[in-house]
Protein backbone atom coordinates (compact mmCIF):
# COMPACT_ATOMS: atom_id res chain seq x y z
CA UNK A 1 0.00 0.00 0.00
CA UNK A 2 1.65 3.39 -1.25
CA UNK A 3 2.08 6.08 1.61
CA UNK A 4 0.29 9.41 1.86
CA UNK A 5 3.47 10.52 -0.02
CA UNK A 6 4.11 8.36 -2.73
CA UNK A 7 0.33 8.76 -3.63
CA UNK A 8 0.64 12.63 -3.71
CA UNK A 9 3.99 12.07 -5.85
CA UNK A 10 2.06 9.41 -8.47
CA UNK A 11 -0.67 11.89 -8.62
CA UNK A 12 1.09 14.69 -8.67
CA UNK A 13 4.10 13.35 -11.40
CA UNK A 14 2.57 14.97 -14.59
CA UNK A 15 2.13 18.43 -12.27
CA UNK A 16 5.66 18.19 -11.26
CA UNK A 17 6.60 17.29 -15.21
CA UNK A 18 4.78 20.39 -16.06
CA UNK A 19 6.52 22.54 -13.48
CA UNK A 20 10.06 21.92 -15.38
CA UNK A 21 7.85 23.26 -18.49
CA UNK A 22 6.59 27.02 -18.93
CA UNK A 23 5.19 28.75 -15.96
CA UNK A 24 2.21 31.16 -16.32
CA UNK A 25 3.99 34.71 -16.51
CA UNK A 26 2.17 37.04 -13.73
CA UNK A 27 1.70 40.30 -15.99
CA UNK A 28 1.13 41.17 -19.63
CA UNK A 29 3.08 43.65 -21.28
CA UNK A 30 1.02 46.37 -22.92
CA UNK A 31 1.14 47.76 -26.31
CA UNK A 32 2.88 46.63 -29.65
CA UNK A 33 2.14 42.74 -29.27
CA UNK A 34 5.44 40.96 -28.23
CA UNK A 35 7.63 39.31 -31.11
CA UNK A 36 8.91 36.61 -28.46
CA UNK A 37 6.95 34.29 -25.95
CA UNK A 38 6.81 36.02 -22.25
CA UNK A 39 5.98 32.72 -20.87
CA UNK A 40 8.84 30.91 -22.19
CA UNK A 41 11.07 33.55 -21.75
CA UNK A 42 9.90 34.61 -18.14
CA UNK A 43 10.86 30.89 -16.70
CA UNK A 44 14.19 30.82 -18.59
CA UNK A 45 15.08 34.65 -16.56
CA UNK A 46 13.64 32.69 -13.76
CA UNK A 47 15.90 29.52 -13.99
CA UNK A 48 19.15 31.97 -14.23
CA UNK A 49 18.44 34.14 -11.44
CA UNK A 50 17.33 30.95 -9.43
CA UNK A 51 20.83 29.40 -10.16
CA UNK A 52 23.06 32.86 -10.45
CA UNK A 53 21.25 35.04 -7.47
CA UNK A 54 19.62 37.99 -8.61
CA UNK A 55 23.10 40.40 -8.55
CA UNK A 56 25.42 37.53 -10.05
CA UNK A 57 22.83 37.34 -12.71
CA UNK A 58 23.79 40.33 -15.15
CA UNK A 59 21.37 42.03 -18.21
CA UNK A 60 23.51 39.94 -20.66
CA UNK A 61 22.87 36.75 -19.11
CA UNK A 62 19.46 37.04 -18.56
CA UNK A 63 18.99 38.30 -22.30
CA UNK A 64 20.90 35.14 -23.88
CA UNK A 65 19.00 32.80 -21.88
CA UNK A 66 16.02 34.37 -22.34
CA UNK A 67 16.55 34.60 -26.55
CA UNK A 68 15.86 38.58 -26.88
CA UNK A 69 17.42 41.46 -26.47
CA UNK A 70 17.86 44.09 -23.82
CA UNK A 71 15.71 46.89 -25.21
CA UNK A 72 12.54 43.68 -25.63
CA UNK A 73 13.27 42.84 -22.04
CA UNK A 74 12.91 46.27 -20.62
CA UNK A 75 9.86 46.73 -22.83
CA UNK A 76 8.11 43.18 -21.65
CA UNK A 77 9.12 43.42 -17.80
CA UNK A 78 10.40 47.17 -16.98
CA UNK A 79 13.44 46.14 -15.90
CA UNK A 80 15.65 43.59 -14.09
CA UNK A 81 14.18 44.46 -10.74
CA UNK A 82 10.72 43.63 -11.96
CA UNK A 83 11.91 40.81 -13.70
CA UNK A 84 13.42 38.99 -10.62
CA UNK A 85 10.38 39.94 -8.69
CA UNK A 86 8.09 38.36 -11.17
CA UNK A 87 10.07 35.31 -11.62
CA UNK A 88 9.66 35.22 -8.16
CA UNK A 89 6.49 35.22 -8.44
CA UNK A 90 6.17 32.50 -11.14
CA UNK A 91 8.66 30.49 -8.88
CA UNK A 92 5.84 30.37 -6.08
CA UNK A 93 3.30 29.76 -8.31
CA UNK A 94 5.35 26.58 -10.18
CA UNK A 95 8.03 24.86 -8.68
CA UNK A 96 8.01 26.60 -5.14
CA UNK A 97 3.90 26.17 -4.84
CA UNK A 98 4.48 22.52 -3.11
CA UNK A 99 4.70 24.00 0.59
CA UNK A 100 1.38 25.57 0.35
CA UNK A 101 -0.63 22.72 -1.38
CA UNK A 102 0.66 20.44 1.69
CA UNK A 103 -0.79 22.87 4.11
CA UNK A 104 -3.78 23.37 2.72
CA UNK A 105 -4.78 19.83 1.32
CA UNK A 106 -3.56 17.68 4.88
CA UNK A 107 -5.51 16.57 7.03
CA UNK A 108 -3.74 16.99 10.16
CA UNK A 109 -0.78 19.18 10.72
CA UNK A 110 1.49 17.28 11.57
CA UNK A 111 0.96 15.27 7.99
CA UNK A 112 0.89 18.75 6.07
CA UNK A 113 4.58 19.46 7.36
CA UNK A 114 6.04 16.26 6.76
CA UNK A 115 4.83 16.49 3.04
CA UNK A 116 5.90 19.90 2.76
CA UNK A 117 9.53 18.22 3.97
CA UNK A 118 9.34 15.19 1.26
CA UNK A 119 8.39 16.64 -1.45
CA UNK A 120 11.13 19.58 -0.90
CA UNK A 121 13.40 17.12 -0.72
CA UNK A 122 12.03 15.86 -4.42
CA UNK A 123 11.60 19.29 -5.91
CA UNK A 124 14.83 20.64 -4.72
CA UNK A 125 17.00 18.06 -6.16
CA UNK A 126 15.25 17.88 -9.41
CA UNK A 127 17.85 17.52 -12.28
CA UNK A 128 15.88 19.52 -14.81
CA UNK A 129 15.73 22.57 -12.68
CA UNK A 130 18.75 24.41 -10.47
CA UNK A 131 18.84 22.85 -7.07
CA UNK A 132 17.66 24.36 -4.13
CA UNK A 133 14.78 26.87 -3.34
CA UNK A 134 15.47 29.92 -5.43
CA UNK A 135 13.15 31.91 -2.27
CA UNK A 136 16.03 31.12 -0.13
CA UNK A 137 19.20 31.22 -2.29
CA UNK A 138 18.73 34.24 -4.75
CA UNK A 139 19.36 36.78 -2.60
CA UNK A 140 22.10 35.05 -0.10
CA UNK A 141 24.79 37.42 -1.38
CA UNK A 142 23.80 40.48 -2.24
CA UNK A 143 25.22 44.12 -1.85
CA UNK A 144 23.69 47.14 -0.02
CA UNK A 145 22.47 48.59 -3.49
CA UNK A 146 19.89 45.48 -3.48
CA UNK A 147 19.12 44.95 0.28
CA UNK A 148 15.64 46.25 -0.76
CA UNK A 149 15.15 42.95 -2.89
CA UNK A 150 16.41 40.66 0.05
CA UNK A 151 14.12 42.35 2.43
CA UNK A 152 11.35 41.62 0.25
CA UNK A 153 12.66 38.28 -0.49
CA UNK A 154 12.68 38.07 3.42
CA UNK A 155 9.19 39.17 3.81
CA UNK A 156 8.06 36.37 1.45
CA UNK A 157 9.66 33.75 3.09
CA UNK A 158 8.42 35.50 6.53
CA UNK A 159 4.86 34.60 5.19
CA UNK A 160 5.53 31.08 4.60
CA UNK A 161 6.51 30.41 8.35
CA UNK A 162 3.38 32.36 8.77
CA UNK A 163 1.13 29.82 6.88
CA UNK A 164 3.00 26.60 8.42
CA UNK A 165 2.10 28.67 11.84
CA UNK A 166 -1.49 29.09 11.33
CA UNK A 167 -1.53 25.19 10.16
CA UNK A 168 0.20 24.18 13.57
CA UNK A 169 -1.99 26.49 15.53
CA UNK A 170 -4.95 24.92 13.65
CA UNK A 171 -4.38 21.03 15.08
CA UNK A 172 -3.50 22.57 18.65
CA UNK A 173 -6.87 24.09 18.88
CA UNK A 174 -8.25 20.81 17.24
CA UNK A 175 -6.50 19.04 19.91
CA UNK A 176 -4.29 17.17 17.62
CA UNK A 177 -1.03 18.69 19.69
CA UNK A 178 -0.78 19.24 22.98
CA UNK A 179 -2.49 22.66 24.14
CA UNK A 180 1.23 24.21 25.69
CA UNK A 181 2.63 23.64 21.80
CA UNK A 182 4.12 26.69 20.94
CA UNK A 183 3.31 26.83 17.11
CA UNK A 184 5.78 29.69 16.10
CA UNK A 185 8.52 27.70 17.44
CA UNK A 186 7.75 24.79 16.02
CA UNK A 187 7.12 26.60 12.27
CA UNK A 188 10.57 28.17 12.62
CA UNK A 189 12.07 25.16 13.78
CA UNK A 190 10.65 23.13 10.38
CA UNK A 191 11.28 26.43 8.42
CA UNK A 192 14.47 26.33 9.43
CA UNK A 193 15.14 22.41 8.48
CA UNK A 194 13.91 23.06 5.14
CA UNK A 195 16.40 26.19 4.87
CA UNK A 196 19.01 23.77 5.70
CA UNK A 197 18.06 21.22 2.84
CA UNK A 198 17.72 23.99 0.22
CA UNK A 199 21.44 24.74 1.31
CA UNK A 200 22.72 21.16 1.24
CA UNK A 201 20.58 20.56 -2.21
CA UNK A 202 22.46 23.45 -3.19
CA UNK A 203 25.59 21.89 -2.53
CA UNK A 204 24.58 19.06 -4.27
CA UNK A 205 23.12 16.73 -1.31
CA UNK A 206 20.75 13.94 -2.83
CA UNK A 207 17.24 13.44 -2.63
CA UNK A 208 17.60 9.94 -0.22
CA UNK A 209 19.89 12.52 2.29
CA UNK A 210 17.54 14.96 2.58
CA UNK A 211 14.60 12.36 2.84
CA UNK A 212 16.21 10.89 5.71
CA UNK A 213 17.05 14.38 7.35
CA UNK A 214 13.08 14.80 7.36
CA UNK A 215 13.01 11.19 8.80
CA UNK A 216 14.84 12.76 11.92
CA UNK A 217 13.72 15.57 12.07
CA UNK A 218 9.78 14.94 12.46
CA UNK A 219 10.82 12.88 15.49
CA UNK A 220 10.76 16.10 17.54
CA UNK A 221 7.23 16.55 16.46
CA UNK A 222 5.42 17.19 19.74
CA UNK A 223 3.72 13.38 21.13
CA UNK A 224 0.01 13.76 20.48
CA UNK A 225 -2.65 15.51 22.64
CA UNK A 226 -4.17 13.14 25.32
CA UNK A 227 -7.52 12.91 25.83
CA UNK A 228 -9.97 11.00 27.97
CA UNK A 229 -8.93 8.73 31.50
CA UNK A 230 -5.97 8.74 32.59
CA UNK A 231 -4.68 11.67 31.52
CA UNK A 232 -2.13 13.11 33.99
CA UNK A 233 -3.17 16.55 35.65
CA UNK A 234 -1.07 19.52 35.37
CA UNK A 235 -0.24 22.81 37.00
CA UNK A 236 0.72 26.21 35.75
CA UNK A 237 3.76 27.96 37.14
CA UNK A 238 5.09 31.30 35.36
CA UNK A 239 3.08 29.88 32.41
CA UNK A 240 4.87 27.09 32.08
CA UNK A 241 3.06 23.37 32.54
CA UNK A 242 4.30 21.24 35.50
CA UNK A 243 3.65 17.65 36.42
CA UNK A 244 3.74 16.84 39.78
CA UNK A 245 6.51 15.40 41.70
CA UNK A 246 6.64 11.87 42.98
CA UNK A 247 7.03 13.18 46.12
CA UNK A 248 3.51 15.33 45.92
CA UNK A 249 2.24 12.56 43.86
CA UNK A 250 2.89 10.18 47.20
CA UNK A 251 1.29 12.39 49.19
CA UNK A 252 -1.75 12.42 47.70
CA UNK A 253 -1.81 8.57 47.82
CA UNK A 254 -1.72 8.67 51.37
């Protein structure tokens, strides 16, 4: 019997063909109709800035990857800001879009985040595609002149942890963690593992290493809520849950 996992990656195989194909561009240029396909060319800009960074990545090399020339690109997207910002864009909608699908389409949270885990691991070692997640490597070495981009690169990401917060917070209050979970530590602690495997992707770790890094690293998920008999009372001190002692615990036996 396939696990919840391989089942999303059989059904999910022609999606995942399709993301190494043309993404759907975010704006239209206006005007003179374009003598080139903004599509195409839009996920081309996006696979060099996702493998160069956005500063490495110069005019000339976006230009020859992309098949036109400098005067058609600032006419289709403005300029190479707004180019990286809407292959950004395209990235989260295509090959970065996995994360939020798992959230959304899980049942519990703790399944959402380990999917969002295995299926990184897939996506960001994909040979047809530059490894890693372009949302955390494009802007890792940047100058003051483009802090502005990684800030907004930063906010992006920010959002994310925001989502796999909300999903956390969602099976504490459904009792599917226990109630003194705190869900922004957990979401940084799994945003933060999945940093780590774009970095190691990056470096040219394999899809089996970083599967078995998730392995480990969703056995710190908290232990399930308990619920009905036997559950052992608690007390609050400064906010934080104690059990009681052995020593109060005798006490009360006798």
């Amino acid at each position: 019997m396939k696990s919840k996992f391989e089942a999303s990656q059989a059904a999910g195989q022609s999606v995942s063909q399709g993301r190494c194909g043309p993404v759907e561009s975010v704006r239209k240029a206006r005007g003179r109709p374009l003598s080139f396909d903004r599509q195409a060319a839009l996920e081309k800009a996006m696979h060099v800035f996702w493998e160069r960074g956005y500063e490495a990545a110069s005019v000339a090399d976006l230009t020859a990857a992309m098949g036109i020339t400098p005067p058609s690109l600032y006419t289709a997207f403005g300029d190479k800001e707004h180019l990286f910002l809407e292959a950004i864009e395209a990235y989260g909608k295509g090959p970065g879009g996995f994360g939020a699908r798992a959230l959304a389409e899980e049942p519990t949270a703790r399944q959402a985040v380990q999917r969002l885990l295995e299926e990184g691991a897939v996506e960001l070692t994909r040979d047809c595609q530059p490894h890693g997640c372009m949302m955390v490597t494009a802007t890792t070495n940047c100058s003051v002149a483009a802090e502005h981009i990684q800030d907004a690169l930063a906010k992006r990401r920010a959002l994310y942890v925001k989502d796999m917060q909300d999903r956390i917070q969602r099976g504490i209050d459904e009792g599917e963690l226990p109630p003194e979970t705190d869900a922004r530590d957990l979401a940084n602690f799994y945003a933060m593992v999945y940093q780590g495997m774009s970095m190691q992707a990056k470096d040219g770790a394999s899809k089996e290493s970083l599967l078995g890094s998730v392995a480990l690293a969703m056995r710190s998920w908290p232990a399930p809520a308990r619920h009905g008999v036997g559950r052992t009372p608690t007390s609050t001190a400064g906010g934080v849950r104690r059990a009681p002692t052995a020593s109060r615990a005798a006490k009360r036996r006798t």
